[in-house]
PDB file of N, CA and C in Angstrom:
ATOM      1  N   UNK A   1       0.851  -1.169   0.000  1.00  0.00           N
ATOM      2  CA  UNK A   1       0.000   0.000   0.000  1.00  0.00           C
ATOM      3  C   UNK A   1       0.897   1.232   0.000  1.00  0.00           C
ATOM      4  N   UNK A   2       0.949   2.276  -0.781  1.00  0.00           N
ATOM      5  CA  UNK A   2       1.573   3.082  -0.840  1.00  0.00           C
ATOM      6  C   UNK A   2       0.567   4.381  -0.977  1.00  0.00           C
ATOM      7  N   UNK A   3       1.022   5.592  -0.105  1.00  0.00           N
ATOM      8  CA  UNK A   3       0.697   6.706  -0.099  1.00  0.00           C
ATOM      9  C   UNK A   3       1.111   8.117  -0.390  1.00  0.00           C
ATOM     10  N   UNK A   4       0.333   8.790  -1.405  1.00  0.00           N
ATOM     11  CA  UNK A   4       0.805  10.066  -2.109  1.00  0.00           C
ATOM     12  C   UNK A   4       0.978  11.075  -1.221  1.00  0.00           C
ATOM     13  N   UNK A   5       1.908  12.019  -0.555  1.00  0.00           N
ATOM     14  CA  UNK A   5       1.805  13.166   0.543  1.00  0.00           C
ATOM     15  C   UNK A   5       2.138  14.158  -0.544  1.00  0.00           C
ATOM     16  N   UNK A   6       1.595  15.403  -0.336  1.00  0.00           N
ATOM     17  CA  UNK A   6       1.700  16.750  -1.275  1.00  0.00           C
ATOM     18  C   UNK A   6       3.076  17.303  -0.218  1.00  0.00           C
ATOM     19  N   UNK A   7       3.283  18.517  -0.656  1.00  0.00           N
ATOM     20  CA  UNK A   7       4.548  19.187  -0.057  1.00  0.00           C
ATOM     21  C   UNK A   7       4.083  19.502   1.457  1.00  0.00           C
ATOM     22  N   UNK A   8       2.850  19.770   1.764  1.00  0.00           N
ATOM     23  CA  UNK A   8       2.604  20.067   3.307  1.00  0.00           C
ATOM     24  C   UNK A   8       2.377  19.088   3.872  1.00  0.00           C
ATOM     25  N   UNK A   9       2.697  18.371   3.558  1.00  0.00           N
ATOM     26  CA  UNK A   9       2.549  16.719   4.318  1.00  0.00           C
ATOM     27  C   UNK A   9       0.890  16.088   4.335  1.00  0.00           C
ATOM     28  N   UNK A  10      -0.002  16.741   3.564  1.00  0.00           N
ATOM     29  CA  UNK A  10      -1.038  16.074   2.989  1.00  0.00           C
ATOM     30  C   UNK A  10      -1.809  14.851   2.458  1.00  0.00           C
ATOM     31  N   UNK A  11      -2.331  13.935   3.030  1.00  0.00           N
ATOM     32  CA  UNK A  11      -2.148  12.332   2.191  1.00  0.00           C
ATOM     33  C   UNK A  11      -2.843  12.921   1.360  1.00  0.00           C
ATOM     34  N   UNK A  12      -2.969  12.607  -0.018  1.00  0.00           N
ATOM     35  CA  UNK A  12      -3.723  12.784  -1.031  1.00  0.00           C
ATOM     36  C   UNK A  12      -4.217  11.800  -1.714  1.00  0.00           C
ATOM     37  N   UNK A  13      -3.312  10.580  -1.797  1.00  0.00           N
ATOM     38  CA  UNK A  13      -3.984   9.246  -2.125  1.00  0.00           C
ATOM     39  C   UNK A  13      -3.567   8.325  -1.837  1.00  0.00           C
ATOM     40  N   UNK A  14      -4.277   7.355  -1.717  1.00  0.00           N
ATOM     41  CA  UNK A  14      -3.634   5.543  -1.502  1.00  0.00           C
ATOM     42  C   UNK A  14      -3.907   4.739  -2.219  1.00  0.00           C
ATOM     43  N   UNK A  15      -3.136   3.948  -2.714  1.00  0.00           N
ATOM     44  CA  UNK A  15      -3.568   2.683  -3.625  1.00  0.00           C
ATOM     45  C   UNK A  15      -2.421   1.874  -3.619  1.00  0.00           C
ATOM     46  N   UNK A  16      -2.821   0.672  -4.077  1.00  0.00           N
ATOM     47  CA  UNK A  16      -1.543  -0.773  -3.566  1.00  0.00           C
ATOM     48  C   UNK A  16      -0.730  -0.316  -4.912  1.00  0.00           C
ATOM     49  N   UNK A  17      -0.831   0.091  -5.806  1.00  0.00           N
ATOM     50  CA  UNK A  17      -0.107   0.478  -6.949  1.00  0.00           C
ATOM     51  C   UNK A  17       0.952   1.432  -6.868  1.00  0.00           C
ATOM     52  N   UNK A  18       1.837   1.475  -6.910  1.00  0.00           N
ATOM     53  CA  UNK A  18       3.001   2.539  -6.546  1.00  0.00           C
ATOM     54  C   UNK A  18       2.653   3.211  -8.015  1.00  0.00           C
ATOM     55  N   UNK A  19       2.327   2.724  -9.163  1.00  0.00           N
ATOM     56  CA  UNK A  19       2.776   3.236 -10.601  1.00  0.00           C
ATOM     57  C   UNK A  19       1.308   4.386 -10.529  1.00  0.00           C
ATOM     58  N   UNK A  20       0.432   3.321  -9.697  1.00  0.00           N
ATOM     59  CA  UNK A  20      -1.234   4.069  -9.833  1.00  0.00           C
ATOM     60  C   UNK A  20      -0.913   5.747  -9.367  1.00  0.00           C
ATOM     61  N   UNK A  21       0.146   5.849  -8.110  1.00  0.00           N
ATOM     62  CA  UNK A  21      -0.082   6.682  -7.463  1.00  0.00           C
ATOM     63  C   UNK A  21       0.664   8.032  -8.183  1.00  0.00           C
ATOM     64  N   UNK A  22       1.926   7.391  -8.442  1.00  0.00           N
ATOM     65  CA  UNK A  22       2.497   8.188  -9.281  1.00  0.00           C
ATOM     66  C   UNK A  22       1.848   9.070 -10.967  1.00  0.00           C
ATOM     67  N   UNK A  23       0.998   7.930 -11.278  1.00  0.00           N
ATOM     68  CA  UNK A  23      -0.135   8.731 -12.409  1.00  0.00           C
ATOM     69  C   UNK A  23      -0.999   9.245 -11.949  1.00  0.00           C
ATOM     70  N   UNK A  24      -1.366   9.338 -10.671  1.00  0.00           N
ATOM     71  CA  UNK A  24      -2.543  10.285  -9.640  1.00  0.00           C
ATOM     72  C   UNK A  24      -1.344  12.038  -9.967  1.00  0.00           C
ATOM     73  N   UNK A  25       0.014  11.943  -9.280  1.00  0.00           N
ATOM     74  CA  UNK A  25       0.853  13.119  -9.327  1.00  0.00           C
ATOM     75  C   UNK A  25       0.827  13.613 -10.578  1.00  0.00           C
ATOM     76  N   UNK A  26       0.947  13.105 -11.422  1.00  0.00           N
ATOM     77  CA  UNK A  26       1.053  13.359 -12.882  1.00  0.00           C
ATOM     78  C   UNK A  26      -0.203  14.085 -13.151  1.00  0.00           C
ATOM     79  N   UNK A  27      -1.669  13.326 -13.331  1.00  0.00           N
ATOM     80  CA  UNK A  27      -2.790  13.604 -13.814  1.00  0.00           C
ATOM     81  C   UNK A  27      -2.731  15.479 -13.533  1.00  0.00           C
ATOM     82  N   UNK A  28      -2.408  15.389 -11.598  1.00  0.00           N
ATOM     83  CA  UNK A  28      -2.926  16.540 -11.225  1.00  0.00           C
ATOM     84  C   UNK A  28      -1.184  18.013 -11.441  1.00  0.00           C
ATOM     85  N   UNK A  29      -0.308  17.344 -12.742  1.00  0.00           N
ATOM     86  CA  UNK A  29       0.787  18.242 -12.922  1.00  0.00           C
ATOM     87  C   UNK A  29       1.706  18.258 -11.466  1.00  0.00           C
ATOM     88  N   UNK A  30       1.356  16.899 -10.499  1.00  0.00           N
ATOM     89  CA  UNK A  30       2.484  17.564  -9.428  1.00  0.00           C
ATOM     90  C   UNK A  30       3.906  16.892 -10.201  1.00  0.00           C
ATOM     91  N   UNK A  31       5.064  18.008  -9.996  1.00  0.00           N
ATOM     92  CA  UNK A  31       6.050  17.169  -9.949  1.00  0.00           C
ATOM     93  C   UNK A  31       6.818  16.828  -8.838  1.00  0.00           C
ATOM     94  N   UNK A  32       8.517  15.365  -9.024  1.00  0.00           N
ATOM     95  CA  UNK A  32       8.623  14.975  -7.893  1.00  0.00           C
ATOM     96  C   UNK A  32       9.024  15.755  -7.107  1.00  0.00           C
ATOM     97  N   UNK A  33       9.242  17.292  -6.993  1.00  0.00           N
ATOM     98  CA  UNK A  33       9.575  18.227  -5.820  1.00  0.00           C
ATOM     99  C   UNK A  33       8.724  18.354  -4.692  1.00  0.00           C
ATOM    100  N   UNK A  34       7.298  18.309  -5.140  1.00  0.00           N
ATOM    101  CA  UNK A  34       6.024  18.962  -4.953  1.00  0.00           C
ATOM    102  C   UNK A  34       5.473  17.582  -4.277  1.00  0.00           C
ATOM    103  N   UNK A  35       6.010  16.194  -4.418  1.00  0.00           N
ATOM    104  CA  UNK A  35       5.084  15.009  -3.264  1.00  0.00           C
ATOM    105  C   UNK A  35       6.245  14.366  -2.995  1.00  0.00           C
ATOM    106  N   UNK A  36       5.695  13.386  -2.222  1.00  0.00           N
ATOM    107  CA  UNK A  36       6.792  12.302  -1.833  1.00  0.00           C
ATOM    108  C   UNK A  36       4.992  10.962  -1.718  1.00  0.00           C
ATOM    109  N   UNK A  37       6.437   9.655  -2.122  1.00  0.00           N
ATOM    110  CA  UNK A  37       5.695   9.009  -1.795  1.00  0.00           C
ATOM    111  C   UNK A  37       6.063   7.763  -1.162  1.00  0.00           C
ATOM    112  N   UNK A  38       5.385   6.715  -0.365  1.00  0.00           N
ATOM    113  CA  UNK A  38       5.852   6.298   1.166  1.00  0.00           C
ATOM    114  C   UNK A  38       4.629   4.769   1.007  1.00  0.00           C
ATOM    115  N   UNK A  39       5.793   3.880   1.670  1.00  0.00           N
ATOM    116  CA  UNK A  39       5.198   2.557   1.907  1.00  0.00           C
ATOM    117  C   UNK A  39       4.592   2.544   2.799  1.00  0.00           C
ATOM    118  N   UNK A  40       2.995   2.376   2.874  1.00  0.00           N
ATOM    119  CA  UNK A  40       2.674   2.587   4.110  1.00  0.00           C
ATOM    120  C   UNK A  40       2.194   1.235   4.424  1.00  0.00           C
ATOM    121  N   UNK A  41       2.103   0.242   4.363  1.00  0.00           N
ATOM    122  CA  UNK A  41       2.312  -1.288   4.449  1.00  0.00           C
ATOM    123  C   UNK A  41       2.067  -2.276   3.120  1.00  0.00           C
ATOM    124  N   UNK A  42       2.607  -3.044   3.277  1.00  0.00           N
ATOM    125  CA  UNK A  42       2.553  -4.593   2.670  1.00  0.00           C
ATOM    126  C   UNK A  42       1.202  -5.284   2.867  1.00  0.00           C
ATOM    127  N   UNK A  43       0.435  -5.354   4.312  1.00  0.00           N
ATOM    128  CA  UNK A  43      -0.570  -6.176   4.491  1.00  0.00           C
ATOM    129  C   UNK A  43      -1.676  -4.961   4.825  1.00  0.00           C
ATOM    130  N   UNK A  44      -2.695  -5.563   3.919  1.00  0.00           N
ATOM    131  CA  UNK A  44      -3.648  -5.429   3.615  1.00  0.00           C
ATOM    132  C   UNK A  44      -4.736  -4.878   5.856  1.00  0.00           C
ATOM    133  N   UNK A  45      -4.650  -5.981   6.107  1.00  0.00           N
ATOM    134  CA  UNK A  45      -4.968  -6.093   7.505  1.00  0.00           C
ATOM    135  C   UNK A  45      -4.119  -4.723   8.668  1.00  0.00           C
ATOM    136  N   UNK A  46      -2.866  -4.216   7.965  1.00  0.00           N
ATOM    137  CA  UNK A  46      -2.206  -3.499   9.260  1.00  0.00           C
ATOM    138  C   UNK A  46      -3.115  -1.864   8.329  1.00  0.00           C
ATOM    139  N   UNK A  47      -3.712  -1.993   7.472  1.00  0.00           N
ATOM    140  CA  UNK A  47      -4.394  -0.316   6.991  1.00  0.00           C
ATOM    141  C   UNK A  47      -6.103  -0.213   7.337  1.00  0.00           C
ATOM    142  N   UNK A  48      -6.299  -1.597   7.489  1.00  0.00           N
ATOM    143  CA  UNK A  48      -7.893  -1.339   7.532  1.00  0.00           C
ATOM    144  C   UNK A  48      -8.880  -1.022   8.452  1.00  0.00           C
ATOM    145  N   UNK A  49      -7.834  -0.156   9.861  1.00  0.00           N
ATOM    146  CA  UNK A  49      -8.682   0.293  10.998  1.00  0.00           C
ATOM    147  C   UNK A  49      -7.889   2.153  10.777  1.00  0.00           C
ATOM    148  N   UNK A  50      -7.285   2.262   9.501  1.00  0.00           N
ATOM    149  CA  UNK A  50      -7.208   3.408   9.514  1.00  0.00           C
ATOM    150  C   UNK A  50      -8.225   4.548   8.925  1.00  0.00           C
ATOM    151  N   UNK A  51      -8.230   5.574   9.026  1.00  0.00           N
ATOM    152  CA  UNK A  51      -9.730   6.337   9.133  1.00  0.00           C
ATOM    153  C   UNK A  51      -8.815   7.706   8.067  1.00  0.00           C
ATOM    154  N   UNK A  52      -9.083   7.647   6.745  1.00  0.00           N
ATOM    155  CA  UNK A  52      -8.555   8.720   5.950  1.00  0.00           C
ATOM    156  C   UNK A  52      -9.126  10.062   5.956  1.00  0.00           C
ATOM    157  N   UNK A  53     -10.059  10.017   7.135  1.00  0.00           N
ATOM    158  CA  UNK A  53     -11.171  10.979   6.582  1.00  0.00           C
ATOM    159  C   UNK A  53     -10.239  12.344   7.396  1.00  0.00           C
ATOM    160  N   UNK A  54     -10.109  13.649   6.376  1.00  0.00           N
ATOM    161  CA  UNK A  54      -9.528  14.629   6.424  1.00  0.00           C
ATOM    162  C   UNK A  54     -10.636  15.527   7.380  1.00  0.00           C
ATOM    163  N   UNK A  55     -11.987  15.073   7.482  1.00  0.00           N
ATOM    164  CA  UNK A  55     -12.597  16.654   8.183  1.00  0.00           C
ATOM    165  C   UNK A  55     -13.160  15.821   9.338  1.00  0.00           C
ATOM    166  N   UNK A  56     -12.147  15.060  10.153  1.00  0.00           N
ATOM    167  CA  UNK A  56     -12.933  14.425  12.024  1.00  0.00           C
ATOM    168  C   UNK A  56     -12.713  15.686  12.831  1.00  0.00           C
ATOM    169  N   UNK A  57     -13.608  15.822  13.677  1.00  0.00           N
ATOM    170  CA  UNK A  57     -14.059  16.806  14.448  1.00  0.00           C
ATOM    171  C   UNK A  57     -13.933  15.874  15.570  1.00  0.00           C
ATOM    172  N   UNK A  58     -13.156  16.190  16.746  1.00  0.00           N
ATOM    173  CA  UNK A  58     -13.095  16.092  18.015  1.00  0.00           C
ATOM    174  C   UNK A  58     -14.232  16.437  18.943  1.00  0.00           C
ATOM    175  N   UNK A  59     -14.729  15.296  19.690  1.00  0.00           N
ATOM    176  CA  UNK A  59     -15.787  15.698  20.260  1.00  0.00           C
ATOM    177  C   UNK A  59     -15.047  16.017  21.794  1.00  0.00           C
ATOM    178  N   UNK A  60     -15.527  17.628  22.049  1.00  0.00           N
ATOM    179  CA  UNK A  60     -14.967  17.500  23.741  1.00  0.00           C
ATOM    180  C   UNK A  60     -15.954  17.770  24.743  1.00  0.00           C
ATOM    181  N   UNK A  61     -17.176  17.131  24.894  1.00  0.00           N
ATOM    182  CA  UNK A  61     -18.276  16.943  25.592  1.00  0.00           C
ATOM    183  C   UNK A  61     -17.699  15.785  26.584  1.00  0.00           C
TER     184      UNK A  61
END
């Protein structure tokens, strides 16, 4: 599983495809200055209690 980060340290995408992700940078004109991109596991099982969602709101009740 590999993940696209923009220059502010942004995930922007994931997919098991390293080539997929790299034509995600492309599509949107980033070049390699502008992302990095990062193994974020091998198994399938160590990503699937992770939560991508960019707008969680902290509940402090």
């Amino acid at each position: 599983m590999y993940g696209l980060y923009d220059k502010e340290g942004i995930l922007r995408y994931v997919n098991s495809d390293k080539d997929a992700c790299i034509a995600y940078a492309e599509f949107f004109d980033l070049n390699s200055h502008s992302y990095s991109l990062m193994l974020l596991s091998d198994r399938t099982e160590d990503i699937e209690n992770i939560n991508f969602d960019q707008n969680q709101a902290k509940n402090n009740s």
